[in-house]
Protein backbone atom coordinates (compact mmCIF):
# COMPACT_ATOMS: atom_id res chain seq x y z
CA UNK A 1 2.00 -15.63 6.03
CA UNK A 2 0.93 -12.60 7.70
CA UNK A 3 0.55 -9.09 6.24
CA UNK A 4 0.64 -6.44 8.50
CA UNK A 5 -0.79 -3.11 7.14
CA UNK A 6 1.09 -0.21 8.82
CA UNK A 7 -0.79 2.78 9.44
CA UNK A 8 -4.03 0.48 8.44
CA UNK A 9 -7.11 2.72 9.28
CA UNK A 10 -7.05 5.18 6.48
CA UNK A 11 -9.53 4.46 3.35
CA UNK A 12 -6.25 3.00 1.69
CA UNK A 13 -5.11 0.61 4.12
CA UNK A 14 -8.04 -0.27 5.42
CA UNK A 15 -9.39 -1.14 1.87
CA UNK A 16 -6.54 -3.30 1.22
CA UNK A 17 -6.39 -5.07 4.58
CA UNK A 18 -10.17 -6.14 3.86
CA UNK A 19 -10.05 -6.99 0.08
CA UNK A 20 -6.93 -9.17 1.13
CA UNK A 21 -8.70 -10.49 4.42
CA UNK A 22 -11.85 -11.37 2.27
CA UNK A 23 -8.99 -13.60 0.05
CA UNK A 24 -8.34 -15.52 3.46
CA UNK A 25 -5.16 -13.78 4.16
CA UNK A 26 -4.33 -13.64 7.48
CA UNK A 27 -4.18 -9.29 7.82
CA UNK A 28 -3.11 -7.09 10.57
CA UNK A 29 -4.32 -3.20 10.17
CA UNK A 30 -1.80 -1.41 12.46
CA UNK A 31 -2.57 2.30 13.83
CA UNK A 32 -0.46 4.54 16.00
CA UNK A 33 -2.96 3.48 18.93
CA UNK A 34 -4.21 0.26 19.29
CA UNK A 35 -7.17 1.09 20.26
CA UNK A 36 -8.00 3.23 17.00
CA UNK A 37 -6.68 -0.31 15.31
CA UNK A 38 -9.41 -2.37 17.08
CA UNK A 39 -12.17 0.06 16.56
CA UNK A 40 -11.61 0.19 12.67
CA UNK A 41 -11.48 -3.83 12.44
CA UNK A 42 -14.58 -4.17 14.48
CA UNK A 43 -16.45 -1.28 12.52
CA UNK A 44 -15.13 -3.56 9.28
CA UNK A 45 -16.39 -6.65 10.11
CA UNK A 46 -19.93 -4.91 10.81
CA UNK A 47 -20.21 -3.51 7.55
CA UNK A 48 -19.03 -6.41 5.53
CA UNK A 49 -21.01 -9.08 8.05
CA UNK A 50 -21.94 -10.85 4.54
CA UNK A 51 -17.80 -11.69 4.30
CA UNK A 52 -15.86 -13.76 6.45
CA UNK A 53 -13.04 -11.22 8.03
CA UNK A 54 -12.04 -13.14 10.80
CA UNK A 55 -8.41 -13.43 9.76
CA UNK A 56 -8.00 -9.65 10.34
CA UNK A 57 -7.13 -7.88 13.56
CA UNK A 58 -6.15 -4.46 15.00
CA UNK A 59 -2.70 -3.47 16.44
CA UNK A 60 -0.57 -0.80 17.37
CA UNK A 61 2.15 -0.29 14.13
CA UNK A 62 5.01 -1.41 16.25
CA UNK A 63 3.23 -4.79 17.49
CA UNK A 64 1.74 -5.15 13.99
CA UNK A 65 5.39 -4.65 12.39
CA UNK A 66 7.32 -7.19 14.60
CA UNK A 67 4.36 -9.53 13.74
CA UNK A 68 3.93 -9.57 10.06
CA UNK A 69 6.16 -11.19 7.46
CA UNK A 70 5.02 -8.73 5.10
CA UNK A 71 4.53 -5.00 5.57
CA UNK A 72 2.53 -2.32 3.65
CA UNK A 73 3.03 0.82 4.22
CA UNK A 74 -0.23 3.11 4.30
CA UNK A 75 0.38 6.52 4.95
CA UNK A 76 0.56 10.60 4.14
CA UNK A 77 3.95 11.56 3.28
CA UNK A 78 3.97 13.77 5.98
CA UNK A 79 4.11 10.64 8.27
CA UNK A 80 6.24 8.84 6.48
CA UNK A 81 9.88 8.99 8.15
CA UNK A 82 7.71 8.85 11.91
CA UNK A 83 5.90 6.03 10.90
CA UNK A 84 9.06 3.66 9.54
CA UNK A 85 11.92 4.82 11.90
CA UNK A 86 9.26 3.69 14.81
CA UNK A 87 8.87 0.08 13.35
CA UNK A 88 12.29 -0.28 11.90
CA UNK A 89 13.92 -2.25 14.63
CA UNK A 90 11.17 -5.09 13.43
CA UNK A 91 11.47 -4.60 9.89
CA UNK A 92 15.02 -6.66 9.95
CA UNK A 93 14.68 -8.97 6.44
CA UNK A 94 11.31 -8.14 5.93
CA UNK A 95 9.62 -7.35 2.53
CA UNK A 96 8.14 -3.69 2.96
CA UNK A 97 5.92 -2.50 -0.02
CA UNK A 98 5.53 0.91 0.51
CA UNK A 99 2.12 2.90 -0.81
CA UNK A 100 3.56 6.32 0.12
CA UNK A 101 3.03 9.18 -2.56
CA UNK A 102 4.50 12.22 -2.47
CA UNK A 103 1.69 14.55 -2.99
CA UNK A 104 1.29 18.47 -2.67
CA UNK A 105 -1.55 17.64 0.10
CA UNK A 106 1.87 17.17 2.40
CA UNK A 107 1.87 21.09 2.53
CA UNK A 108 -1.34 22.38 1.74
CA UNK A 109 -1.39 21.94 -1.46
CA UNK A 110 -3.35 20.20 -4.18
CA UNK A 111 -3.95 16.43 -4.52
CA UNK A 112 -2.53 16.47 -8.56
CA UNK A 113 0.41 18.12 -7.98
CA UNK A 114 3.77 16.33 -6.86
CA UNK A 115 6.39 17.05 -4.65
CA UNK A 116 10.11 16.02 -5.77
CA UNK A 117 11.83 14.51 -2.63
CA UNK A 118 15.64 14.11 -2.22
CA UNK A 119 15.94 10.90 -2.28
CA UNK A 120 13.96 10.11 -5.47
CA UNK A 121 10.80 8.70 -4.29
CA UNK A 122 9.01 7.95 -1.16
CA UNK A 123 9.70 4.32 -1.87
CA UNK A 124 13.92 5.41 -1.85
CA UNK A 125 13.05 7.37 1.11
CA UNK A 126 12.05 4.04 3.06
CA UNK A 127 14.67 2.06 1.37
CA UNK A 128 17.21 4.88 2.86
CA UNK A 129 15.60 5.12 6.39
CA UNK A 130 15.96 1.12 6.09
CA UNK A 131 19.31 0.88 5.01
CA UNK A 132 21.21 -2.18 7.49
CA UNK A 133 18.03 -3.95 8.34
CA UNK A 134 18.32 -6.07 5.34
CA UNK A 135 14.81 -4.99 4.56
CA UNK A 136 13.49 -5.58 0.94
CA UNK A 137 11.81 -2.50 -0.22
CA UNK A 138 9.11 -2.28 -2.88
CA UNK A 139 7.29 0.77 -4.38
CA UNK A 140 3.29 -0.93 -4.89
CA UNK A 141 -0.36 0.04 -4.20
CA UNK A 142 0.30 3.74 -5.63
CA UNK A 143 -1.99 3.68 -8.59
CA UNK A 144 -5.29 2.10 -6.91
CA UNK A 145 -7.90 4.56 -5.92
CA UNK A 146 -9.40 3.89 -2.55
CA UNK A 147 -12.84 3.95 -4.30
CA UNK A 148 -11.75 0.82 -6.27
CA UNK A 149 -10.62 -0.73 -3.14
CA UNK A 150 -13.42 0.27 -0.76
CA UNK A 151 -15.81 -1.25 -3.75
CA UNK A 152 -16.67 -4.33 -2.40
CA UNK A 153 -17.12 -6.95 -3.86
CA UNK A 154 -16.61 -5.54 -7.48
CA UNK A 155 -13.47 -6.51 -8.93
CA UNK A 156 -11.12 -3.84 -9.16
CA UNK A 157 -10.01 -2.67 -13.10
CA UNK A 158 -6.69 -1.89 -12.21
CA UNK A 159 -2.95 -3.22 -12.58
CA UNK A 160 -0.67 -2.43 -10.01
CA UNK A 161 2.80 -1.61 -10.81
CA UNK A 162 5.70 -2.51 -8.44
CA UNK A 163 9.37 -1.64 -8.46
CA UNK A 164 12.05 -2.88 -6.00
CA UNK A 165 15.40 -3.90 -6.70
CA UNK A 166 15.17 -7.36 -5.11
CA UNK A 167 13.60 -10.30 -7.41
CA UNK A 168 12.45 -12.67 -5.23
CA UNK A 169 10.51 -10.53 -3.04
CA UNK A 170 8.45 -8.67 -5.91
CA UNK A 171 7.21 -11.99 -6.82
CA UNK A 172 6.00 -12.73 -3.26
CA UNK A 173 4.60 -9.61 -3.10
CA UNK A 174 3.40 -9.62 -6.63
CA UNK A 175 1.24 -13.12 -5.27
CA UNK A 176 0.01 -11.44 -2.32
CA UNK A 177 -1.24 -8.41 -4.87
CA UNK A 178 -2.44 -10.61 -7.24
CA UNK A 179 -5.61 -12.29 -4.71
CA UNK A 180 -7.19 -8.99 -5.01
CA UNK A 181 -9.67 -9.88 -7.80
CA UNK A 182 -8.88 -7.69 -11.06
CA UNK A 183 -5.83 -6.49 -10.41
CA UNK A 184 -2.94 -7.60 -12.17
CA UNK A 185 0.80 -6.94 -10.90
CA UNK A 186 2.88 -5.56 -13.38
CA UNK A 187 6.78 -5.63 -12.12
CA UNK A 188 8.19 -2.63 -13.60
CA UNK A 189 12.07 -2.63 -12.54
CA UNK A 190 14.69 -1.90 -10.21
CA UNK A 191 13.60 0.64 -7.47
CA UNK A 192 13.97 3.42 -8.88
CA UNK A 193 11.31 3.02 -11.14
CA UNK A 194 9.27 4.05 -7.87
CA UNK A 195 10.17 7.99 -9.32
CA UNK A 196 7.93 7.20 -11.96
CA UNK A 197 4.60 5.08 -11.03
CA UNK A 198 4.76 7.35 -7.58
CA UNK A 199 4.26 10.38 -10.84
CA UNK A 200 1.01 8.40 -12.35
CA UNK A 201 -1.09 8.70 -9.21
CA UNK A 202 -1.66 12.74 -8.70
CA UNK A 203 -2.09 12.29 -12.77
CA UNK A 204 -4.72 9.69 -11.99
CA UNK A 205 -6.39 11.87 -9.48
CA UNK A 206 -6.08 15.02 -11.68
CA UNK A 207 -8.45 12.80 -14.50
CA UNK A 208 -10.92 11.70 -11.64
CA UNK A 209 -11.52 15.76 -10.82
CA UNK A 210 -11.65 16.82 -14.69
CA UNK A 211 -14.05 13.55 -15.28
CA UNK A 212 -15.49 13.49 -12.31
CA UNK A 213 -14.73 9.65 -11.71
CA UNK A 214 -13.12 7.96 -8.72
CA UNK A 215 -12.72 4.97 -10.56
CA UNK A 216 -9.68 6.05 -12.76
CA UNK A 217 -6.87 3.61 -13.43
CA UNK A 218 -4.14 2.03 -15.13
CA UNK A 219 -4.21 -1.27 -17.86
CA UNK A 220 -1.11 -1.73 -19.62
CA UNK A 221 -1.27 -3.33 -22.75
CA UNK A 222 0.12 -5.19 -25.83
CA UNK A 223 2.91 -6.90 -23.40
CA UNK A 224 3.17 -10.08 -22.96
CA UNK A 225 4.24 -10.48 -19.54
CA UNK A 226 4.68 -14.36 -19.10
């Protein structure tokens, strides 16, 4: 199975293409140039020479797209409808976790405060922009902190809470989450839910500025989930 990481080269994508790579998945970190793709992977590989990375490459996001099984999207709101109505034509069936948050930082504002979109969330917005492809949309990766990922090779203290309104696909996705050591997927719903955990991550960042952390994250407790 490949996992193609769409819009790949930022701290968040990045740090999820290499804790996943390090796991032996085989991870494509796509960029709106290609080159910018194969620059980032080759910069990766030099400073984690002590880990074996060779299962990840560099692409442009419409190569990387019509390659993967699996798509995560990586990327500011404010290139959010660009970046999936480019790759849409390959996203036809495909599971597409979606990472998007709809922060302030979209319009100049501040990193804790959150914009309400009309569709609900950013994950709806992707679902919407998707709409006919047959595309399985899943709201995940919105409460890890790039510091946690980028924090190699400590495990990361964090669970990760999905939503998507397809079953099936939330538990693939919920094993490809899963191989990043210390996290724990926690599947909270239909898609929707996305309104919510999308809410928890300018809260998050809010307690990393008053605490002065970058480690701040989620556990949820007294559930058993099996």
């Amino acid at each position: 199975m490949i996992v193609s990481i769409i819009g790949g080269t930022g701290p968040q994508g990045l740090g999820i293409g290499e804790r996943l790579a390090i796991e032996g998945v085989d991870v494509i970190i796509g960029s709106r140039k290609e080159e910018k793709a194969l620059e980032v992977v080759e910069q990766a590989k030099k400073d984690l020479a002590d880990y074996d990375l060779s299962t990840m490459k560099g692409m442009a996001n419409e190569d990387a797209a019509k390659e993967g099984d699996v798509l995560i999207i990586t990327v500011p709101l404010a290139a959010q409808k660009p970046t999936v109505e480019g790759i849409k034509e390959f996203c036809k069936d495909k599971i597409v976790m979606d990472a998007t948050v709809p922060l302030e930082t979209a319009i100049g504002g501040k990193p804790f405060r959150f914009i309400d979109l009309m569709e609900g969330s950013a994950a709806e917005r992707t679902a919407s922009i998707l709409e006919g492809t047959g595309a399985k949309v899943i709201c995940a990766f919105c409460n890890i902190s790039n510091s946690h990922l980028a924090n190699i090779p400590e495990e990361i203290d964090c669970d990760c809470l999905i939503a998507g309104d397809d079953k099936e696909s939330k538990e693939i996705a919920a094993e490809i989450i899963d191989k990043i050591p210390g996290v724990k997927t926690i599947d909270t719903g239909i898609l929707e839910k996305a309104r919510i955990i999308e809410k928890i991550t300018p809260l998050l960042i809010g307690l990393n500025i008053k605490y002065k952390s970058h480690y701040g994250g989620l556990r949820i407790t007294g559930i058993n989930f099996d």
